[in-house]
C-alpha atoms as a PDB file:
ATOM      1  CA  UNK A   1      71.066 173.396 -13.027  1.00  0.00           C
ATOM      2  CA  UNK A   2      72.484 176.110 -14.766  1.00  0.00           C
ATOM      3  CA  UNK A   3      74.510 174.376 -17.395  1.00  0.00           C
ATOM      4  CA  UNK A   4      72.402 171.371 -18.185  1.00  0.00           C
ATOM      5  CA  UNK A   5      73.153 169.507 -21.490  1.00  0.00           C
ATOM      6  CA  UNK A   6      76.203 172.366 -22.084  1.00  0.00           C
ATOM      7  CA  UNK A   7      79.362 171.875 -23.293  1.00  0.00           C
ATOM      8  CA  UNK A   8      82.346 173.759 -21.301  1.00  0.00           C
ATOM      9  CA  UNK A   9      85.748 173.458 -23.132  1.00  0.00           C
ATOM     10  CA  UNK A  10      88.667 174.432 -20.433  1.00  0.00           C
ATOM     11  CA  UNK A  11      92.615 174.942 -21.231  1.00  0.00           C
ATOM     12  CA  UNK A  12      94.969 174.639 -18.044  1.00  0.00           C
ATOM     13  CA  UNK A  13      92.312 172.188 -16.541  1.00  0.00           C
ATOM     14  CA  UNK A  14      93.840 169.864 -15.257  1.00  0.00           C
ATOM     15  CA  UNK A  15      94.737 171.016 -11.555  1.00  0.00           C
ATOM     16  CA  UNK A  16      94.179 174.436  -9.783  1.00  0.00           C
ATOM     17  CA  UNK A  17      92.365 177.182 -11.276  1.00  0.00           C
ATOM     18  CA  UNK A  18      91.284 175.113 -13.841  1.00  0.00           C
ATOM     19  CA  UNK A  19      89.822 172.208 -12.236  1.00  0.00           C
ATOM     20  CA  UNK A  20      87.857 174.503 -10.180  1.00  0.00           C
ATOM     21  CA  UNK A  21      85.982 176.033 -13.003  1.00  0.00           C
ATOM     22  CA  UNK A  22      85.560 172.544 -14.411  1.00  0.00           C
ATOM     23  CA  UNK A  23      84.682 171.187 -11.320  1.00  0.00           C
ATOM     24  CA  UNK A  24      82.269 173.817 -10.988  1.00  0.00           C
ATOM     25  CA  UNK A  25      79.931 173.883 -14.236  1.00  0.00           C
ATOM     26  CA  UNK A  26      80.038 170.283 -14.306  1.00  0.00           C
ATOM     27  CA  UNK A  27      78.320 170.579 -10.732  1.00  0.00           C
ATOM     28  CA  UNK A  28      75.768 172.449 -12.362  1.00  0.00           C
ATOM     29  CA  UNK A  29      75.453 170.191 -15.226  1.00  0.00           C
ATOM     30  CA  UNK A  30      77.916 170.855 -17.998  1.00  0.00           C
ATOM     31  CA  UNK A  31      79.967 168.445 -19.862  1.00  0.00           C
ATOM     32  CA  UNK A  32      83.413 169.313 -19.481  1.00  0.00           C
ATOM     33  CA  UNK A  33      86.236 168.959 -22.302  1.00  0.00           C
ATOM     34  CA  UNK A  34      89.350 169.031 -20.387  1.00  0.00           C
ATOM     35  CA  UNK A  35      92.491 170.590 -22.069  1.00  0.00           C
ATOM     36  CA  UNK A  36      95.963 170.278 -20.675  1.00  0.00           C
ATOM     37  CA  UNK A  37      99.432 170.225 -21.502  1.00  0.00           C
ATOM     38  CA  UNK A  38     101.547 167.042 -20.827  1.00  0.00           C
ATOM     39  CA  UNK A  39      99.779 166.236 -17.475  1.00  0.00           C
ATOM     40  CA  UNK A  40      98.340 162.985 -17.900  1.00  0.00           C
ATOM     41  CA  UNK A  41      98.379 161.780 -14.123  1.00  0.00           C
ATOM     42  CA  UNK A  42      95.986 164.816 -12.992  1.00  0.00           C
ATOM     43  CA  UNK A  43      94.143 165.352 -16.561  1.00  0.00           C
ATOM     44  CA  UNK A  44      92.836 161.127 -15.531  1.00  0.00           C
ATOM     45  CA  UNK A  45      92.244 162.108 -12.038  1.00  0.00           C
ATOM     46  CA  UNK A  46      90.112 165.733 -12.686  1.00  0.00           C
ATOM     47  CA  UNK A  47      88.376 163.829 -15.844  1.00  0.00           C
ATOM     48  CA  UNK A  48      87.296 160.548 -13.017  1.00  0.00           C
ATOM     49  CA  UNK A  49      85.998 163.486 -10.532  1.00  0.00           C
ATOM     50  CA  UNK A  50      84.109 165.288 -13.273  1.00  0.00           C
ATOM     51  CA  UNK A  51      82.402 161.495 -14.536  1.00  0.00           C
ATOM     52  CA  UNK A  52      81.388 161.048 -11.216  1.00  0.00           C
ATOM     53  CA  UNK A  53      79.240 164.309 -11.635  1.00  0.00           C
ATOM     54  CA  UNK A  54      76.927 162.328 -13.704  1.00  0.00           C
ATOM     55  CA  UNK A  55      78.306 164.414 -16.401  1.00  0.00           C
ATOM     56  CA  UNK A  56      80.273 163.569 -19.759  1.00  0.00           C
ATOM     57  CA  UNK A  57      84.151 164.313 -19.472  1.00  0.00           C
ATOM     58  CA  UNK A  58      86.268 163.845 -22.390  1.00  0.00           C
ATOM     59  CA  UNK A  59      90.593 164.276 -21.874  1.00  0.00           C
ATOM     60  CA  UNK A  60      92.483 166.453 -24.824  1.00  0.00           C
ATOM     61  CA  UNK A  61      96.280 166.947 -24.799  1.00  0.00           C
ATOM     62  CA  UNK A  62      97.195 169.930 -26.480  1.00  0.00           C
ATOM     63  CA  UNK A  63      99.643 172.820 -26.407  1.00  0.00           C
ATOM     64  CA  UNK A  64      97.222 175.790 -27.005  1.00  0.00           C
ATOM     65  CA  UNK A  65     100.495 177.585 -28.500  1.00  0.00           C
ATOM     66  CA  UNK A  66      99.950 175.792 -31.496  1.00  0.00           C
ATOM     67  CA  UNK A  67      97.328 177.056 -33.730  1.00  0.00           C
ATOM     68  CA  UNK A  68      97.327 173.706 -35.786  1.00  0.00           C
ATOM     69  CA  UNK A  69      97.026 172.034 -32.274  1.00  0.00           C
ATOM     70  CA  UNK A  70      94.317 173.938 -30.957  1.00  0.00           C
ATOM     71  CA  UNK A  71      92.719 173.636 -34.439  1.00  0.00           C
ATOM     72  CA  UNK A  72      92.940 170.513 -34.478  1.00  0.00           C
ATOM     73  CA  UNK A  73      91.144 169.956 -30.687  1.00  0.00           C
ATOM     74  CA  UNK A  74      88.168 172.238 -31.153  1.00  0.00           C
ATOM     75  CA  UNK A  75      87.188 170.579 -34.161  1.00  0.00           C
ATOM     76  CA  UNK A  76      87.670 166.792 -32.117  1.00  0.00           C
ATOM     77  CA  UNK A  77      85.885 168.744 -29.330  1.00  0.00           C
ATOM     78  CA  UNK A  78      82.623 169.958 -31.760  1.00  0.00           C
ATOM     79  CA  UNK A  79      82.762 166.350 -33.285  1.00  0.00           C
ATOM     80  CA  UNK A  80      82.632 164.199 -30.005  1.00  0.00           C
ATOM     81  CA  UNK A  81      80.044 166.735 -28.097  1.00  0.00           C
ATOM     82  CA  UNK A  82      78.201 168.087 -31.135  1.00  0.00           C
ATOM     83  CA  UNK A  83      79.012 171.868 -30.232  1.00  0.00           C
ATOM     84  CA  UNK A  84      80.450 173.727 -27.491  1.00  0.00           C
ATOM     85  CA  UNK A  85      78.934 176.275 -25.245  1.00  0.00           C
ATOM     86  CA  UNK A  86      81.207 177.963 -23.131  1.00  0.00           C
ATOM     87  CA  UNK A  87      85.157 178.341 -23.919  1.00  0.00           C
ATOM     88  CA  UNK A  88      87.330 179.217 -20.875  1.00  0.00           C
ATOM     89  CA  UNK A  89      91.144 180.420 -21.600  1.00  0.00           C
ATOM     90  CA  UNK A  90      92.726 179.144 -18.305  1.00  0.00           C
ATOM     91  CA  UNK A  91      95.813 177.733 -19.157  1.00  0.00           C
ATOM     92  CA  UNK A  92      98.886 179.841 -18.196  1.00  0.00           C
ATOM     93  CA  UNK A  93     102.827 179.207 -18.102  1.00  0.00           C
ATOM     94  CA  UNK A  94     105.203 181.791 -15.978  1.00  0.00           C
ATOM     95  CA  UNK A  95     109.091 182.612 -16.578  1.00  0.00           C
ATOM     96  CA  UNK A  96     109.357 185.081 -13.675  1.00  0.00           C
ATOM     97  CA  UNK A  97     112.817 187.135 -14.072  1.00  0.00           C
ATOM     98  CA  UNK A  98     113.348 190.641 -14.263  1.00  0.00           C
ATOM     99  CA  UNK A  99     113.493 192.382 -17.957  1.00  0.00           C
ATOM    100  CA  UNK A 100     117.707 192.606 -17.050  1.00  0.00           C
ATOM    101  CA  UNK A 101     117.748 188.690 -17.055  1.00  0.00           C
ATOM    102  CA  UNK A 102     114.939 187.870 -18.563  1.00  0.00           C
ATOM    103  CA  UNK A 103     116.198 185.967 -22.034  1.00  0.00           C
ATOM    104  CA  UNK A 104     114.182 186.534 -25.475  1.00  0.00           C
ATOM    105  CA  UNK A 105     112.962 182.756 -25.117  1.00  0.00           C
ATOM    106  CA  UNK A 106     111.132 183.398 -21.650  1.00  0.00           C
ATOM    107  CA  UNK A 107     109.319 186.380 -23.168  1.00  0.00           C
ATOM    108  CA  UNK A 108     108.157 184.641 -25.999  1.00  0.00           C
ATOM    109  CA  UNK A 109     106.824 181.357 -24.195  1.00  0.00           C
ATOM    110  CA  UNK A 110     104.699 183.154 -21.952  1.00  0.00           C
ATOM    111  CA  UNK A 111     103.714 185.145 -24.543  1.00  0.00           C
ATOM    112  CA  UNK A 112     102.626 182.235 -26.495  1.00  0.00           C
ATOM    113  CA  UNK A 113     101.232 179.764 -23.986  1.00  0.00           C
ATOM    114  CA  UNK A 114      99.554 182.772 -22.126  1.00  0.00           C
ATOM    115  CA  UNK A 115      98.135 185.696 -25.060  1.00  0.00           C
ATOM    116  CA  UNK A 116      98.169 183.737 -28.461  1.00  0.00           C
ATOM    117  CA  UNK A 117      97.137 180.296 -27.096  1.00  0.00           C
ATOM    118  CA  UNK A 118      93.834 182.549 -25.942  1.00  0.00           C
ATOM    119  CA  UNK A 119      93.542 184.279 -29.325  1.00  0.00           C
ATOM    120  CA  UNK A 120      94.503 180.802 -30.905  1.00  0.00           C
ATOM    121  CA  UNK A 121      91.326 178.740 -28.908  1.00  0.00           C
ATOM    122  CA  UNK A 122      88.847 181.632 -29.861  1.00  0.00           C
ATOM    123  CA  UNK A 123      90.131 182.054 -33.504  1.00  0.00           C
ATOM    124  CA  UNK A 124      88.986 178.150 -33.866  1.00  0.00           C
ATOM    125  CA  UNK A 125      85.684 178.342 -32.139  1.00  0.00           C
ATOM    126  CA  UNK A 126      85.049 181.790 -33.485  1.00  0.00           C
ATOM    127  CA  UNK A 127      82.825 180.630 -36.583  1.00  0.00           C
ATOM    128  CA  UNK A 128      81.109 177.720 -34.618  1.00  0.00           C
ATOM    129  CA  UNK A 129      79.960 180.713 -31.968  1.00  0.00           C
ATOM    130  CA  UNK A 130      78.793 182.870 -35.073  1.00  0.00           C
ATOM    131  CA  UNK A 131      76.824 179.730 -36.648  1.00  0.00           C
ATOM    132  CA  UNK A 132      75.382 179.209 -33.132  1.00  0.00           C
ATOM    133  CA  UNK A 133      74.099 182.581 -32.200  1.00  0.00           C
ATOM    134  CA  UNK A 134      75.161 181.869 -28.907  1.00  0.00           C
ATOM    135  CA  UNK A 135      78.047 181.327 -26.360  1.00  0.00           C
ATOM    136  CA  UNK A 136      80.075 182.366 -23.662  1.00  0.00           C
ATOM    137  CA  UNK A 137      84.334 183.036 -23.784  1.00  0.00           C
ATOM    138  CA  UNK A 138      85.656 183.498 -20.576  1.00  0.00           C
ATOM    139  CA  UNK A 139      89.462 184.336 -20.314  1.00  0.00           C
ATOM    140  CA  UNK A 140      91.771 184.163 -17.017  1.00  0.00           C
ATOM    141  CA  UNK A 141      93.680 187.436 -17.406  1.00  0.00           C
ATOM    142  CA  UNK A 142      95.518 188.749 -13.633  1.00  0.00           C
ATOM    143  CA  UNK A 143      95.381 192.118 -11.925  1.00  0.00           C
ATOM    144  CA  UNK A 144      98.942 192.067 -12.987  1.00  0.00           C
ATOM    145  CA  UNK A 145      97.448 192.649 -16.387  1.00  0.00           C
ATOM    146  CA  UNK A 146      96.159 195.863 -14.436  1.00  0.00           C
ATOM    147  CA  UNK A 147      98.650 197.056 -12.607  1.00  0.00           C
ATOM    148  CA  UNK A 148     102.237 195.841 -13.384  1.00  0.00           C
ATOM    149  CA  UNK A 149     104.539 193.929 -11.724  1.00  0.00           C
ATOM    150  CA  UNK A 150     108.624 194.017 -10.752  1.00  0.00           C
ATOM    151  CA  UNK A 151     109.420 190.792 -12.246  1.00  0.00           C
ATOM    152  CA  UNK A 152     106.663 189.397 -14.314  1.00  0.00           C
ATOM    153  CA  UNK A 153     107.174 191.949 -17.660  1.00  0.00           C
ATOM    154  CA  UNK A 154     106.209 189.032 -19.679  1.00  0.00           C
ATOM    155  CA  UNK A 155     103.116 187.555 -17.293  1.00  0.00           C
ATOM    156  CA  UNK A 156     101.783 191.470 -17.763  1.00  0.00           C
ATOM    157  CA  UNK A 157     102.156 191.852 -20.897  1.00  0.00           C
ATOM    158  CA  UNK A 158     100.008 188.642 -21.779  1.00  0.00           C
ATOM    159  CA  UNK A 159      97.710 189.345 -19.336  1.00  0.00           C
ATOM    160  CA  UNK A 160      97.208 192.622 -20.581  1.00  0.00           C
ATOM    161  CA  UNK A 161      96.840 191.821 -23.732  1.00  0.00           C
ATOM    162  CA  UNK A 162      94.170 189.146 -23.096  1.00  0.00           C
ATOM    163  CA  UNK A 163      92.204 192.302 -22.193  1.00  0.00           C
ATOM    164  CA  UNK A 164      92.540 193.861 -25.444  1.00  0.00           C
ATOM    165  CA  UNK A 165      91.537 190.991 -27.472  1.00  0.00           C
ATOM    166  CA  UNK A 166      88.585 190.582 -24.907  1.00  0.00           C
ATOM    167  CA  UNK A 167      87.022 193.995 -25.186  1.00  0.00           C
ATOM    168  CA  UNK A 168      87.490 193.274 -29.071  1.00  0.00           C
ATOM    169  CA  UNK A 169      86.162 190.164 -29.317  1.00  0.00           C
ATOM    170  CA  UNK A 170      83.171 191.321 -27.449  1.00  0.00           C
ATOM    171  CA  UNK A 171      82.392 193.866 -30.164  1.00  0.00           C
ATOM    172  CA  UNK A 172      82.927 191.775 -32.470  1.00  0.00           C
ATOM    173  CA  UNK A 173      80.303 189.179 -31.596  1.00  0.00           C
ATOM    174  CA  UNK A 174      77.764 190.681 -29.132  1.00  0.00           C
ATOM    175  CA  UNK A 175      75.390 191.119 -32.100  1.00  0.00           C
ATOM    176  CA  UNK A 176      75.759 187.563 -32.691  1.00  0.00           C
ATOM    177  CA  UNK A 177      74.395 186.727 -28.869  1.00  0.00           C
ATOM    178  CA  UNK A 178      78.104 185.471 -28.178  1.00  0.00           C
ATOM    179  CA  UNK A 179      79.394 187.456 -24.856  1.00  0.00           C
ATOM    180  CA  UNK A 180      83.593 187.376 -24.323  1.00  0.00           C
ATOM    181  CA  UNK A 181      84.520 188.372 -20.833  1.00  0.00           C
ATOM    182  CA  UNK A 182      87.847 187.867 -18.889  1.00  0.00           C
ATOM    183  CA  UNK A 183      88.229 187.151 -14.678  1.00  0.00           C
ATOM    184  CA  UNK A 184      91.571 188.878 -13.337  1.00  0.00           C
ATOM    185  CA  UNK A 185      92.369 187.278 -10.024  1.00  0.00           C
ATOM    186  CA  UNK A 186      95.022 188.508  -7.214  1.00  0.00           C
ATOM    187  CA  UNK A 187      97.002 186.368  -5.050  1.00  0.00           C
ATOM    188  CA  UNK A 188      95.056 182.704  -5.043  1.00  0.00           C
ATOM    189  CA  UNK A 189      96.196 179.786  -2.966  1.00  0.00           C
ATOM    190  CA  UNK A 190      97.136 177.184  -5.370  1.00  0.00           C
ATOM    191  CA  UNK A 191      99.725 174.889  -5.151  1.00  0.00           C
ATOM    192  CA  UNK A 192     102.262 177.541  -6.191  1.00  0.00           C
ATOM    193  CA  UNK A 193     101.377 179.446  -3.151  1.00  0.00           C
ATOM    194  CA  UNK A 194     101.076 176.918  -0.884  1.00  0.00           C
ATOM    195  CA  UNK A 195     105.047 176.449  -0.798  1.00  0.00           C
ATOM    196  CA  UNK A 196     105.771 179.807   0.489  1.00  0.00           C
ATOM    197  CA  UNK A 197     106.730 180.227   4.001  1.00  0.00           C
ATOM    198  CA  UNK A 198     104.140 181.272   6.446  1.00  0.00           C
ATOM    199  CA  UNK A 199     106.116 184.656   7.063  1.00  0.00           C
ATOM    200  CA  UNK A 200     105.121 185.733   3.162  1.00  0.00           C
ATOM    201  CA  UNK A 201     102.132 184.418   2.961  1.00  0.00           C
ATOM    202  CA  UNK A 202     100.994 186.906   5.768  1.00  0.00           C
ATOM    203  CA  UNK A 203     103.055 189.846   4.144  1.00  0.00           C
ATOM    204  CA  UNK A 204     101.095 188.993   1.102  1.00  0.00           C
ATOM    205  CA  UNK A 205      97.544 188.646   2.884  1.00  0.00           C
ATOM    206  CA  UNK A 206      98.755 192.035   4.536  1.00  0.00           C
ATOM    207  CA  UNK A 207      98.657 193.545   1.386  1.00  0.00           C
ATOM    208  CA  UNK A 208      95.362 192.507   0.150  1.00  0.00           C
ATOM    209  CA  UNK A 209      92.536 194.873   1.818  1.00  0.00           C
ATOM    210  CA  UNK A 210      90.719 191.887   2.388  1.00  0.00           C
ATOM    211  CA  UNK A 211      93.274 190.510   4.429  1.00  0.00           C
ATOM    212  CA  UNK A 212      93.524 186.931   2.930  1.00  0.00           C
ATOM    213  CA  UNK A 213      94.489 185.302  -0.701  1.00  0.00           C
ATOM    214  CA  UNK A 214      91.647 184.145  -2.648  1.00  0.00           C
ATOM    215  CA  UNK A 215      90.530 180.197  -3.312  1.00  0.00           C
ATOM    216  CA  UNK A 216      90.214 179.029  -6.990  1.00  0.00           C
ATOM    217  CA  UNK A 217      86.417 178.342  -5.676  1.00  0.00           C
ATOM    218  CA  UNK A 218      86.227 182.195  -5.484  1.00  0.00           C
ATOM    219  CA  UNK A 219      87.664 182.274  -9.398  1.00  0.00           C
ATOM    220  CA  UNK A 220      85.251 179.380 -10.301  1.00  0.00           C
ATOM    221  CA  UNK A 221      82.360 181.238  -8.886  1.00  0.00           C
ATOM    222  CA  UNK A 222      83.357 184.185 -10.864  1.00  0.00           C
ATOM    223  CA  UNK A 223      83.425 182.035 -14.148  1.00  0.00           C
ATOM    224  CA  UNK A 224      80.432 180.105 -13.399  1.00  0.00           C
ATOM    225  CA  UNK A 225      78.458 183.495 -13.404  1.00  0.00           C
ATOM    226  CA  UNK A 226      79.813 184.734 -16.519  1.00  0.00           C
ATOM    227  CA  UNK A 227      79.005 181.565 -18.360  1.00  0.00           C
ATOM    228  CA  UNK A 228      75.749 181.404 -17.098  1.00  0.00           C
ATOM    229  CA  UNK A 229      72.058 182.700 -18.813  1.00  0.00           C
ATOM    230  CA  UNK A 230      72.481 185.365 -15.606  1.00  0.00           C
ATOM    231  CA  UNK A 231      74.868 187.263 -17.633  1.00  0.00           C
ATOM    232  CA  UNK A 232      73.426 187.310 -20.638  1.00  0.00           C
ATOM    233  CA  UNK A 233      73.994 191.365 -21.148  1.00  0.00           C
ATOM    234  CA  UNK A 234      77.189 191.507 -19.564  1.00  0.00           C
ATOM    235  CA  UNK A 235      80.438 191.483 -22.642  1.00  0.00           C
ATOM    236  CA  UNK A 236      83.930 192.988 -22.579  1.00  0.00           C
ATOM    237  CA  UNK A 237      83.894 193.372 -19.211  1.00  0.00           C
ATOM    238  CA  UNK A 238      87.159 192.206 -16.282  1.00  0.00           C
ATOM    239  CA  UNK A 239      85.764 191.051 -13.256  1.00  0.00           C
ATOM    240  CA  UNK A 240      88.496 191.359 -10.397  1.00  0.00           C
ATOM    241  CA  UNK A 241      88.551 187.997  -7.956  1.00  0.00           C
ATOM    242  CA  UNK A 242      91.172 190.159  -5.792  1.00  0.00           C
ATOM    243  CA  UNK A 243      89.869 191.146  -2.459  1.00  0.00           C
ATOM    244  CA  UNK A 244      90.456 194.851  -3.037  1.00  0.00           C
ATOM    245  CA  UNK A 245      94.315 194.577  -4.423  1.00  0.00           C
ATOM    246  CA  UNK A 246      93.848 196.738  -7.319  1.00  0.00           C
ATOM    247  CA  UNK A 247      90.982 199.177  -6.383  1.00  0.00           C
END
């Protein structure tokens, strides 16, 4: 197994994209520190599926907005597993308006869930990957980071930005063996998606040149390889999970 006696730390775990990944590198062995946001009910439920991996699963509530917060976890995090191995920046908030109605307070909440609650987990694991010599930081950025969207001015602008501080984290620590990569996925089914009517959801498929929305398996899988030994020379880079949407 390709994660075997690693420890995968996960924001936004709880439920779709998230679980996946967690689901996912536990599968191959990982322990898995779940981080959510106020969703106990699913954060017991993932953690019980994860445990019955044969794997260790610990729960962390914590709003990755708050730098004192997120301190606060990682440290609880490198305490209860004795390190951590792989970080993944999943967790993700939306305030969809466009810029004409969108207020001050939307902007900045997606800002700071979505682009400082990424630079805030990394900035608190940062010396622990330098100490180790080692590591993987994988980041959930969108091909709306890429390409724009009517709508989503603040989603693009995080997601964007999650780029940047990829590419420079990479520099930053490649010669310390520590690679920082970032997945940018199209249209996934997720819950979110799910309660469209069937009528959009093939308008949107239409638009994809693979005909079809992605799974969060197809994200996962993404993930899984960037965490893993298999990847070893590969930093700074996005990896689209689109089906074609922003060739």
């Amino acid at each position: 197994m390709r994660f075997q006696n690693k420890t995968a730390v996960i924001t936004g775990a709880s439920r779709g994209i998230g679980k996946a990944i967690a689901l996912t590198l536990a599968k191959e062995g990982a322990n898995i520190a779940v981080v959510f946001t106020g969703d106990d009910e699913n954060a017991a439920a993932t953690k019980q599926e994860i445990l019955e991996l044969g794997v260790k699963c610990e729960t962390y509530d914590c709003d990755v907005s708050s730098f004192e917060a997120t301190k606060q976890v990682c440290d609880a995090i490198i305490e209860e597993f004795g390190g951590i191995d792989i970080l993944v920046n999943n967790a993700g908030i939306v305030r969809d308006k466009l810029v004409l109605r969108m207020e001050e307070s939307d902007y900045d909440a997606v800002l700071a869930v979505n682009l400082k609650g990424v630079f805030n987990m990394i900035k608190n694991t940062y010396s622990h990957f330098m100490k180790k010599r080692c590591g993987r930081i994988i980041s959930t950025s969108s091909v709306v980071g890429l390409n724009g969207n009517a709508g989503q001015a603040n989603y693009a602008a995080a997601k964007a930005g999650i780029i940047g501080l990829t590419k420079s984290v990479a520099k930053e620590l490649a010669a310390r063996g520590v690679t920082c990569n970032a997945v940018a996925p199209g249209f996934i089914a997720t819950d979110m998606t799910n309660a469209l009517s069937d009528k959009v959801k093939k308008q949107i498929a239409e638009s994809i040149p693979a005909r079809k929305m992605g799974t969060v398996q197809d994200v996962a899988n993404a993930v899984a390889f960037l965490a893993s030994d298999e990847a070893a020379y590969i930093t700074g880079e996005v990896i689209r999970v689109d089906g074609g949407m922003a060739m």
